[in-house]
Protein backbone atom coordinates (compact mmCIF):
# COMPACT_ATOMS: atom_id res chain seq x y z
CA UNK A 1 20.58 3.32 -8.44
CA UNK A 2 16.78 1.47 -8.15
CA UNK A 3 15.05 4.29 -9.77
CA UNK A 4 13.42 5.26 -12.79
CA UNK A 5 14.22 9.33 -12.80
CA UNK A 6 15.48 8.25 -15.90
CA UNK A 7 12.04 7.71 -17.65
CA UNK A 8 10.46 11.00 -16.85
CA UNK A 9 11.78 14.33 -16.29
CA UNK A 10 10.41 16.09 -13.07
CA UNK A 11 9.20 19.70 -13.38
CA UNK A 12 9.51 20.19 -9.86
CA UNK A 13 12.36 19.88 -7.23
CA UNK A 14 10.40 18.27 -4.68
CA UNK A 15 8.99 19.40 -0.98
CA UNK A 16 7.97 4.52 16.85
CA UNK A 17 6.43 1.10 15.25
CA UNK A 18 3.79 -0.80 17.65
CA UNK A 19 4.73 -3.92 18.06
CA UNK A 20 1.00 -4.86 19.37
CA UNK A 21 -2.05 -4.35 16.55
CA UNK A 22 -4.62 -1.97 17.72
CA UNK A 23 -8.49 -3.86 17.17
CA UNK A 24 -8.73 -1.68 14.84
CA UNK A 25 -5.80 -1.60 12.75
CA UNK A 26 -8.15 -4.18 10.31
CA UNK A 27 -11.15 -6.27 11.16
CA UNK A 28 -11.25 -9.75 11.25
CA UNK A 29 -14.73 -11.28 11.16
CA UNK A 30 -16.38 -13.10 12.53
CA UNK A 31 -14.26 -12.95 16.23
CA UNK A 32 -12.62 -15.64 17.70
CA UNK A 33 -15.28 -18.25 18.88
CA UNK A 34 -18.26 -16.58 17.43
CA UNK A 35 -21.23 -19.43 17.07
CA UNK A 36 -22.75 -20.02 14.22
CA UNK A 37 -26.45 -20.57 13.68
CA UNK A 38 -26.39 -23.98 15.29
CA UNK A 39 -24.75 -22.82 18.26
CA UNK A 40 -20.96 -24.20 18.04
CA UNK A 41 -18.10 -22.22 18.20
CA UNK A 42 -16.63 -21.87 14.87
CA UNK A 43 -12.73 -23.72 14.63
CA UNK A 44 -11.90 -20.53 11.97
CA UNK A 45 -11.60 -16.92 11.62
CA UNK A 46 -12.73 -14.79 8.58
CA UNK A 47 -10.88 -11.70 7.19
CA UNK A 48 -13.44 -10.30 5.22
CA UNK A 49 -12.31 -6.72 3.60
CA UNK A 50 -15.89 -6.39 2.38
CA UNK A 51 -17.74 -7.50 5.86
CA UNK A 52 -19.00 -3.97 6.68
CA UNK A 53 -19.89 -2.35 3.25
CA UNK A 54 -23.05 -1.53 2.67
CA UNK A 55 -23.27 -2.14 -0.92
CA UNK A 56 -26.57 0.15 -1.68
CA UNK A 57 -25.28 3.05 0.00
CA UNK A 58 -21.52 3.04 -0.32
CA UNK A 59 -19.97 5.98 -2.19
CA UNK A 60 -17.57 4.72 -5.01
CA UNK A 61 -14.18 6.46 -5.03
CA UNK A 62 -11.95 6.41 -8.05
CA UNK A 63 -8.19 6.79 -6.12
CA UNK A 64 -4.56 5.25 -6.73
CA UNK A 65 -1.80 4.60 -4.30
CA UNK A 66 0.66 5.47 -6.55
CA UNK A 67 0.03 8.73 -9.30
CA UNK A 68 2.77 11.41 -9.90
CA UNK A 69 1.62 15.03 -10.39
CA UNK A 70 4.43 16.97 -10.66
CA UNK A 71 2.40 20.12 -12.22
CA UNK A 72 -0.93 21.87 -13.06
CA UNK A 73 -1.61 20.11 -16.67
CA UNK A 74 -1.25 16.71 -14.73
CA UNK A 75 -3.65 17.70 -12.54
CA UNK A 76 -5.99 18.18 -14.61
CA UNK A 77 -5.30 15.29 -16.78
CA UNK A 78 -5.48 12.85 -13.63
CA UNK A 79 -8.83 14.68 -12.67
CA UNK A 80 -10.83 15.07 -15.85
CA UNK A 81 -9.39 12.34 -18.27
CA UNK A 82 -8.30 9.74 -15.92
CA UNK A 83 -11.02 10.26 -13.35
CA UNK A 84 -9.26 9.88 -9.99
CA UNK A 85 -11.09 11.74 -7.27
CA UNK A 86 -8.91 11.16 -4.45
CA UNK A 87 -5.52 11.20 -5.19
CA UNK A 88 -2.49 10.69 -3.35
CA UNK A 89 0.40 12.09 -5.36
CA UNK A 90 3.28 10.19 -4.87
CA UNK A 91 6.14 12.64 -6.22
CA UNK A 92 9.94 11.86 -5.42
CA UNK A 93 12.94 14.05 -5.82
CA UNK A 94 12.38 14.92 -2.68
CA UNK A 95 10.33 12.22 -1.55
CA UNK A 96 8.07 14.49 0.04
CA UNK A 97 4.27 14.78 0.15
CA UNK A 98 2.28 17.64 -2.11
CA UNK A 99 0.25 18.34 1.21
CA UNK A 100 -1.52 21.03 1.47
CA UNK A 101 -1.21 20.57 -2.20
CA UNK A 102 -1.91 24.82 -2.63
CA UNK A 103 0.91 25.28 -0.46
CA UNK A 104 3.18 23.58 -2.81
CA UNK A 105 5.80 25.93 -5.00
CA UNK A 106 8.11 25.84 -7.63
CA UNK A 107 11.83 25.48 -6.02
CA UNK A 108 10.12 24.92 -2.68
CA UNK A 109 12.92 21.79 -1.66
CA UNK A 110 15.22 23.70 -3.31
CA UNK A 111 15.40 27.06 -1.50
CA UNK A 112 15.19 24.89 1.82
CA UNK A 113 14.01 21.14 3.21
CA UNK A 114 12.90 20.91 7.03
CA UNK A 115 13.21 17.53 6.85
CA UNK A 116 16.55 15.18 7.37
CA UNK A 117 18.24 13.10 5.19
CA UNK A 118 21.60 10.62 5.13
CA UNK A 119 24.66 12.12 4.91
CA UNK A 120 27.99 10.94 4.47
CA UNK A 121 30.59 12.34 2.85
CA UNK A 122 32.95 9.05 1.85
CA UNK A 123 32.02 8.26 -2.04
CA UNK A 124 34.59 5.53 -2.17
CA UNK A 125 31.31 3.54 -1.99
CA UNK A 126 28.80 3.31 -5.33
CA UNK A 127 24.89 3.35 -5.34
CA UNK A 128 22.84 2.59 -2.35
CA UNK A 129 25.81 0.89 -0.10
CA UNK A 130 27.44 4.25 0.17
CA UNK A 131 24.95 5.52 2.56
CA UNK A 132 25.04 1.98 4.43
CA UNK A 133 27.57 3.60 6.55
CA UNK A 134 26.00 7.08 6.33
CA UNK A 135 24.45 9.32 9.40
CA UNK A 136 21.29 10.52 9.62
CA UNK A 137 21.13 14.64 9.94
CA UNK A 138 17.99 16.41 10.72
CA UNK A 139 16.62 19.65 9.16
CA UNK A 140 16.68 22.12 7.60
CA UNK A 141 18.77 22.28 4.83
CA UNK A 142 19.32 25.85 3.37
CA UNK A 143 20.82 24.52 0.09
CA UNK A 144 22.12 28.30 -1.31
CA UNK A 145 24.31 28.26 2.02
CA UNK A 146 25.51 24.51 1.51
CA UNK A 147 26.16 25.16 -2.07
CA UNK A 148 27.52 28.47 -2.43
CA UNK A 149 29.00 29.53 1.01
CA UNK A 150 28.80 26.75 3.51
CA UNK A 151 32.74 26.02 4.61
CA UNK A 152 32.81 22.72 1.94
CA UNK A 153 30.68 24.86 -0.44
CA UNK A 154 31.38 23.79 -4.27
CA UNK A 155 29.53 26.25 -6.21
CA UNK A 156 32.24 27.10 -8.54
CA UNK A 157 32.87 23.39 -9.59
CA UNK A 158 29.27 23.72 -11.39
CA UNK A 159 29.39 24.55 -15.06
CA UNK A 160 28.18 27.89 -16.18
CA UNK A 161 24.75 27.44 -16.78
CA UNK A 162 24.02 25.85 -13.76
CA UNK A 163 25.97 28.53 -11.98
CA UNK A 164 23.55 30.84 -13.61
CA UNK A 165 20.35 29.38 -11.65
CA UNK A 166 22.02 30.08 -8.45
CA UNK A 167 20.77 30.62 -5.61
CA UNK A 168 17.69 29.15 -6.30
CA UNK A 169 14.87 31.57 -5.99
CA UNK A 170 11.47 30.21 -4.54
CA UNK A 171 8.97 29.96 -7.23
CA UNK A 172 5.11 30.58 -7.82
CA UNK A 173 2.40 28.19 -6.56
CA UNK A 174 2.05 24.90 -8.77
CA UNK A 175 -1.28 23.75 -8.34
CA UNK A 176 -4.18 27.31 -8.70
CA UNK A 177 -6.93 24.90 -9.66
CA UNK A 178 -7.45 22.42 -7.66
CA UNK A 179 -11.39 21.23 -8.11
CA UNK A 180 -13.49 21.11 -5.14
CA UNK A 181 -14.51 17.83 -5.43
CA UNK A 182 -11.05 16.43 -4.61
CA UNK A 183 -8.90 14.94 -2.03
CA UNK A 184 -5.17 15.09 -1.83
CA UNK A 185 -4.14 12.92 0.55
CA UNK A 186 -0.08 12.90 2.27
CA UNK A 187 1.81 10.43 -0.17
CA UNK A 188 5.53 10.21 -1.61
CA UNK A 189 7.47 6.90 -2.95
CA UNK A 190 10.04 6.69 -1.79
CA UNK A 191 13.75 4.66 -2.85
CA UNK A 192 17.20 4.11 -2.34
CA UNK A 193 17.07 1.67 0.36
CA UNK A 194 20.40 0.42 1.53
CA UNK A 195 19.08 -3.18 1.76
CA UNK A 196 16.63 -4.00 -1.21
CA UNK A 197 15.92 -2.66 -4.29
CA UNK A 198 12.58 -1.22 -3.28
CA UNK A 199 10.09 1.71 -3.78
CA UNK A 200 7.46 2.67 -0.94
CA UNK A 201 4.91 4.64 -1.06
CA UNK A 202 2.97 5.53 2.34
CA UNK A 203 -0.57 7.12 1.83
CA UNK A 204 -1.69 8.98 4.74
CA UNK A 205 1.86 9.88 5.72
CA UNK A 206 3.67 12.94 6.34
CA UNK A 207 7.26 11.09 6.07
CA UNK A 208 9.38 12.92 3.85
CA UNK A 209 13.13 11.91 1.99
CA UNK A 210 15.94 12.55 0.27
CA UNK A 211 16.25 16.12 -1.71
CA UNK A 212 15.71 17.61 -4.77
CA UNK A 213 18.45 16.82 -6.65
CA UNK A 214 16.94 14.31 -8.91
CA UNK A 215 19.82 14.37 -11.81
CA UNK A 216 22.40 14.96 -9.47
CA UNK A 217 22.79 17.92 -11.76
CA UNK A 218 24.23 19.76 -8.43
CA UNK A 219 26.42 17.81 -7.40
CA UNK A 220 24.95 17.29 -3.61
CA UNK A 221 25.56 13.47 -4.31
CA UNK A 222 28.93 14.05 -5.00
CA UNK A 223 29.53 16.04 -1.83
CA UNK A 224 27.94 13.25 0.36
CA UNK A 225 23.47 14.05 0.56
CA UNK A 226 21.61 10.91 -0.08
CA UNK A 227 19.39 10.86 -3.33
CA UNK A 228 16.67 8.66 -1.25
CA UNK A 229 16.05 7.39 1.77
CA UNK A 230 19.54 6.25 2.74
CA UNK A 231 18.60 3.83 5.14
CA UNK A 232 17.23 0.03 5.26
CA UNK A 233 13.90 -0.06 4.31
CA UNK A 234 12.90 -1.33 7.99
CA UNK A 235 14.23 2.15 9.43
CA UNK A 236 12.54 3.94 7.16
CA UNK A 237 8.99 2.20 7.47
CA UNK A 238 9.17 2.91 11.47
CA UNK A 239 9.47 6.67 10.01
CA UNK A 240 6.61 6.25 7.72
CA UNK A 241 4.18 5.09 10.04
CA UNK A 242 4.81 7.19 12.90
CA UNK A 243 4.02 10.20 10.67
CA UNK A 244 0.32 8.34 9.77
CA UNK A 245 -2.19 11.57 10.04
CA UNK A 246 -4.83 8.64 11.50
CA UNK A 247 -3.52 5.13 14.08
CA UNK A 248 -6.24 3.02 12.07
CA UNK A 249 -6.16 4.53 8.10
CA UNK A 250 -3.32 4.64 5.45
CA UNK A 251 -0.14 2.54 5.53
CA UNK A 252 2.41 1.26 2.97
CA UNK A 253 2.92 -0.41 -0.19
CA UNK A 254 5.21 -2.15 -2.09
CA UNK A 255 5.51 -0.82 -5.50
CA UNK A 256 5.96 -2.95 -8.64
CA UNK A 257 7.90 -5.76 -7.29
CA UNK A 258 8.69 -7.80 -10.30
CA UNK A 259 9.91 -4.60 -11.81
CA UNK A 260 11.86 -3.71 -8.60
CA UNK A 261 13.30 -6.90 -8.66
CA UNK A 262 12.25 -7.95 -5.37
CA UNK A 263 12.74 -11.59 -4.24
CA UNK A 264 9.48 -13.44 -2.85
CA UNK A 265 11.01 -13.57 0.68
CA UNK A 266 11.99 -10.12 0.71
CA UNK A 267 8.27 -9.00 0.18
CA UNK A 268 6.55 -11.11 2.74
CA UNK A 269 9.42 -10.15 5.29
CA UNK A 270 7.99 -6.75 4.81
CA UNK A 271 4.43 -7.58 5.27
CA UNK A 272 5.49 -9.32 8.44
CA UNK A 273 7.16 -6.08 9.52
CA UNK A 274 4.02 -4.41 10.51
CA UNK A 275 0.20 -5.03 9.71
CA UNK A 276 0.34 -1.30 8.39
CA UNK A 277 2.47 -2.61 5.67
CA UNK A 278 -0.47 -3.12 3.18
CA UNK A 279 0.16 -5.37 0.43
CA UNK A 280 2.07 -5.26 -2.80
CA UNK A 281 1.27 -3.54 -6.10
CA UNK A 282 -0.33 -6.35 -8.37
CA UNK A 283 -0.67 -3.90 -11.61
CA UNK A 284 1.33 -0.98 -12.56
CA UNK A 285 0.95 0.98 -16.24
CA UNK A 286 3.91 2.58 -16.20
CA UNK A 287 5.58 -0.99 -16.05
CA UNK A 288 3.69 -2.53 -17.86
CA UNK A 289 3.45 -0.74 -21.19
CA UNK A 290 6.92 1.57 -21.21
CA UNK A 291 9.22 -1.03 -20.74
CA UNK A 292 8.74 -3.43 -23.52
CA UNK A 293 7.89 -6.23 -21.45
CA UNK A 294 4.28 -5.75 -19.83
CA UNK A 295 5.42 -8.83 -16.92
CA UNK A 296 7.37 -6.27 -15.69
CA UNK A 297 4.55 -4.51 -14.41
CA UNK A 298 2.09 -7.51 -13.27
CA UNK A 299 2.43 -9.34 -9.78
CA UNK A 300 -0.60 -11.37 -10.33
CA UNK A 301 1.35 -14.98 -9.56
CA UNK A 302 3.33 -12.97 -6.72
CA UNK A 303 0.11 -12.16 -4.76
CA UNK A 304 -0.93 -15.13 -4.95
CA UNK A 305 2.20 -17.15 -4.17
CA UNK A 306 1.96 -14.76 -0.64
CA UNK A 307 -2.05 -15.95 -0.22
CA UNK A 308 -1.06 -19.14 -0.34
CA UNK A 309 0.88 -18.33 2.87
CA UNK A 310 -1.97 -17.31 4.96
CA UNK A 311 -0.68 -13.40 5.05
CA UNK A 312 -2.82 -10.64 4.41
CA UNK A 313 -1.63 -8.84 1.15
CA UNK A 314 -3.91 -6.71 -0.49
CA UNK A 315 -3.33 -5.81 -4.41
CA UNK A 316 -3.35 -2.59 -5.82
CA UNK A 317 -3.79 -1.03 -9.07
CA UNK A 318 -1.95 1.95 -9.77
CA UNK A 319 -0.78 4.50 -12.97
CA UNK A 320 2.18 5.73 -11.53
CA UNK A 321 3.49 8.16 -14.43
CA UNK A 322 0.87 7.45 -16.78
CA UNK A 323 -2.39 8.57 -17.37
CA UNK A 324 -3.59 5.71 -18.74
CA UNK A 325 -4.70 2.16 -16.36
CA UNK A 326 -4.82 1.34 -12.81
CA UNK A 327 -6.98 2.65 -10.55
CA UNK A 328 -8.03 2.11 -7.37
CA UNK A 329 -11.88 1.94 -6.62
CA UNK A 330 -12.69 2.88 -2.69
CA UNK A 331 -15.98 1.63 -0.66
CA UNK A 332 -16.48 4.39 1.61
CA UNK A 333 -19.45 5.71 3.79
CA UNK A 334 -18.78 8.97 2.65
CA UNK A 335 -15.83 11.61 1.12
CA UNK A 336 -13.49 12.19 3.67
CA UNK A 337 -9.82 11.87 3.39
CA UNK A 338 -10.61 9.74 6.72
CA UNK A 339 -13.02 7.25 5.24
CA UNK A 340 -10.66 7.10 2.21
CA UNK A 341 -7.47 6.32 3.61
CA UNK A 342 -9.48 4.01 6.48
CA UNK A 343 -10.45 2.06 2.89
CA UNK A 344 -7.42 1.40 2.26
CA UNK A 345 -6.53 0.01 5.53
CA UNK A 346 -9.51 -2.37 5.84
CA UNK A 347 -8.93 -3.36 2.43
CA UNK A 348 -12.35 -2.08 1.56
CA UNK A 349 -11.55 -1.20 -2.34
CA UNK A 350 -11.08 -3.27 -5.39
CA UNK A 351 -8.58 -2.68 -8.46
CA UNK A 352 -9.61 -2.21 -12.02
CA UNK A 353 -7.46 -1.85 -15.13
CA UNK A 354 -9.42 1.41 -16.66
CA UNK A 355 -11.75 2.12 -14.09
CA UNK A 356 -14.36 2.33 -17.46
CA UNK A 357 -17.73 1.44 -15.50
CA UNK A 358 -17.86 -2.14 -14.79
CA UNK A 359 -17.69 -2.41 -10.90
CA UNK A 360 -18.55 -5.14 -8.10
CA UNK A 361 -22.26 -4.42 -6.62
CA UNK A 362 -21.88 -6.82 -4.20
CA UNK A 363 -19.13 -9.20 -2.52
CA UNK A 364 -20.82 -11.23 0.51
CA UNK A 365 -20.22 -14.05 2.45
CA UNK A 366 -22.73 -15.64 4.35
CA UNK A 367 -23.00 -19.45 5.62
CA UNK A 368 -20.18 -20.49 3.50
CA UNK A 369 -21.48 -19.42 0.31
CA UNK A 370 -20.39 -16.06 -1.63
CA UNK A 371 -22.08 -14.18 -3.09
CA UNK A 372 -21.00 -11.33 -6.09
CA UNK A 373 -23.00 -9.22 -8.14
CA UNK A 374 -21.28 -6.92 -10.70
CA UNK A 375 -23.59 -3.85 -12.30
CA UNK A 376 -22.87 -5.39 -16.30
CA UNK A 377 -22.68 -8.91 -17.75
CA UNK A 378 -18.66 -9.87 -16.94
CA UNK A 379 -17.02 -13.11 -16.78
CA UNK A 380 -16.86 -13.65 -13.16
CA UNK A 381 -14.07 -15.90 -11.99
CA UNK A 382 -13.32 -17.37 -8.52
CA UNK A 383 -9.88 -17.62 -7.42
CA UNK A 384 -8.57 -19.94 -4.68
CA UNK A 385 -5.36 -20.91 -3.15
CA UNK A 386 -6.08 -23.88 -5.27
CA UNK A 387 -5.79 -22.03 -8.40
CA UNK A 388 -9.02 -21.11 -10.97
CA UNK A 389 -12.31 -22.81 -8.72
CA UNK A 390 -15.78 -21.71 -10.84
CA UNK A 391 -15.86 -19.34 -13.58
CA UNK A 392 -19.76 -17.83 -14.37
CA UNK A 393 -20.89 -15.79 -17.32
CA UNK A 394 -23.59 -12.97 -16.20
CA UNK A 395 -23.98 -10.83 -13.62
CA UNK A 396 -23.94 -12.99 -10.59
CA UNK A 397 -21.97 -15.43 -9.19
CA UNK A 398 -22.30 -17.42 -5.74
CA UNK A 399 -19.79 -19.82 -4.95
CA UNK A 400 -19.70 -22.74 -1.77
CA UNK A 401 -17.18 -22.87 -0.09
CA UNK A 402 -15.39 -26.35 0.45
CA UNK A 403 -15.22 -27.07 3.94
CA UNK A 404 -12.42 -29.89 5.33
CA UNK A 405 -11.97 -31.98 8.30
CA UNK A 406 -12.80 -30.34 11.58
CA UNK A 407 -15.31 -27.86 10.21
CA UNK A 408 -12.61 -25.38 8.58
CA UNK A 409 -12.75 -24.36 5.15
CA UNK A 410 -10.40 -26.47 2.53
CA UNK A 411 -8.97 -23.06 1.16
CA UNK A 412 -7.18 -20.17 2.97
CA UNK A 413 -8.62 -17.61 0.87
CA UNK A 414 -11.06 -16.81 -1.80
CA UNK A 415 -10.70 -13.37 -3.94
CA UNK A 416 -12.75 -12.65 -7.25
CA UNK A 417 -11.87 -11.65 -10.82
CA UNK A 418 -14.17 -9.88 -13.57
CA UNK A 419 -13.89 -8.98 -17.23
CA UNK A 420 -16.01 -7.31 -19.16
CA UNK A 421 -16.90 -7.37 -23.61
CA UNK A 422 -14.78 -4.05 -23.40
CA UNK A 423 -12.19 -6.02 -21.59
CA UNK A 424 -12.26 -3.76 -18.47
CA UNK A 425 -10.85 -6.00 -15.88
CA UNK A 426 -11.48 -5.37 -12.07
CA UNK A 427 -10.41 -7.54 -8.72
CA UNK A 428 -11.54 -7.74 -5.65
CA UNK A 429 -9.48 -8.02 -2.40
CA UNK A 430 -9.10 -11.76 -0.84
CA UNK A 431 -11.32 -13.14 2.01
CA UNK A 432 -9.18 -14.82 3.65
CA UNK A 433 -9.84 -18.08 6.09
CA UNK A 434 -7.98 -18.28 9.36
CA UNK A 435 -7.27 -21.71 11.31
């Protein structure tokens, strides 16, 4: 099975696409035949993440895609050692999202899950292909019935002291403490695909899966309920954005792909899916540093293999079970969960290894020349889909860009790397150049 339940113990059991982009789903600027200042119509569009900050009033929002909080203490590591200020937890086992996080109890997915899940009761099958074949059931699930007296109940195959914790009783709120100055936003990663071996996660969505059987210590594997998902990842993504709270914020990523083991044309058929589907994680600690091989959790050449395409992919920077790198640094107008999760969709944030101080002050493009400003002395390097193109000690940086035959731009996209004396590292999200 594709997941890591194996690394860390959970304390908790759990909890129709468009096929037309609204104009807002992410701006592309400047519009189709906009002049420039001579008066022709421009032979190029510009996807420009940064286009509408306004870099000396934006609020700067510490945040990651993909962070699991399982309990108080985690909490309150995330909030006061790791800094995150809007934060949405991405728990599995279920798959479900800690939203309203004070609502959230002990046993909660245990006692009883509204939502559906795969179910078929035919193991001749192992891992994910066993549910290829599977059927979907909706909620609820009352898991003391299906366990203990439901007519293929198997209770008394359990040993003893798993007997003993029968039925499951519904706990005491997990999270008392949750500071004021914090947003929880709808998140949960989601795995077991039948089709790829991928994770998900899906900020601003209410999509739930699987149940809350993480060890299978239960048995409800054995007797035919799905771990995950259960279903191709395409079935699933329809799922995850129809329960977006907002049509133009949120959407999906993919989670450590080199890790995941995902195949180049795997990952940009699921960018092509839907313009919802985000971008790819580009850093992830837990992969990095727990798994003896730290290009395990590093997509760097990936995301830029998928530039080179001409897609929009944006890169993310993420924890996941550590409380240690990756973060996540939103440019909103203000804190709302709205403006937060809108970030993400515009592509309006950029990624940083420790998220220690050093942070872009400006990112602008104007008359073919950009323009960066960070707020410490940083190496600042450009990046193009022609590999490393300037590289600047100091605090600013412009850089021209090349323009080709027919008055387009001799590069499909430009993005920007810094690095500090502390070795703080941060990116920014590409500009990309559109024929």
């Amino acid at each position: 099975m594709d997941t890591r339940r194996d690394f860390v113990r959970k304390m908790i059991g759990g909890g129709v696409i468009l096929t037309h982009l609204h104009a807002n789903d992410y701006p592309v600027q400047p519009a189709a035949g906009k002049q420039n200042i001579h008066g022709h119509s421009l032979p190029y569009t510009t996807d420009n993440p940064y286009a509408d900050v306004q870099w000396d009033k934006v609020k700067y929002i510490p945040s990651a895609t993909h962070v699991h909080v399982e309990n108080q203490d985690k909490l309150d590591k995330i909030y006061h050692r790791f800094g995150l200020r809007h934060i949405p937890i991405s728990n599995y086992y279920p798959s479900a999202p800690t939203y309203p996080i004070q609502s959230i109890r002990y046993n909660q997915y245990a006692v009883q899950q509204d939502f559906g899940l795969v179910y078929n009761a035919d193991n001749s099958k192992k891992g994910n292909a066993k549910w290829a074949e599977g059927q979907f059931r909706e909620g609820p699930f009352h898991w003391n019935d299906i366990i203990m007296k439901g007519p293929h109940a198997w209770a008394s195959e359990l040993p003893a002291d798993l007997q003993a914790k029968l039925p499951f009783q519904l706990g005491d709120f997990i999270f008392k403490n949750v500071p004021s100055d914090v947003i929880v936003s709808p998140n949960a990663e989601h795995h077991s695909f039948t089709n790829a071996p991928l994770h998900a996660c899906a900020p601003g969505s209410t999509y739930s899966s699987g149940n809350f059987d993480d060890y299978d210590l239960f048995k409800t594997q054995d007797h035919g309920y799905a771990i995950g998902t259960g279903l191709p990842w395409e079935t699933a993504f329809r799922m995850m954005i129809d329960h977006l709270l907002f049509p133009d914020a949120g959407g999906i990523t993919v989670n450590h792909p080199i890790w995941s083991g995902l195949s180049f044309d795997q990952v940009v058929k699921m960018l092509d899916f839907d313009a919802r589907v985000l971008g790819i994680e580009v850093y992830n600690d837990t992969c990095a540093t727990n798994y003896g091989d730290p290009g395990l959790g590093w997509a760097l050449k990936l995301w830029d293999d998928i530039l080179r395409t001409g897609r929009r992919c944006l890169g993310f920077f993420v924890p996941d079970h550590t409380v240690g790198r990756g973060k996540n640094i939103l440019l909103a107008p203000s804190f709302t969960e709205y403006e937060c999760l809108k970030a993400y969709r515009k592509g309006a944030f950029f990624g940083a290894l420790s998220g220690s101080g050093l942070q872009f002050t400006r990112i602008s493009l104007e008359d073919n020349e950009l323009s960066v400003a960070v707020n410490d002395r940083a190496s600042i390097r450009i990046v193009t889909d022609k590999g490393e193109a300037q590289k600047t000690s100091g605090k600013e940086a412009q850089y021209k860009i090349p323009i080709g035959t027919g008055g387009t731009p001799a590069i499909s996209y430009v993005r920007v790397e810094a690095i500090d004396e502390g070795s703080e590292q941060i990116f920014s999200q590409p500009i990309r150049f559109i024929k």
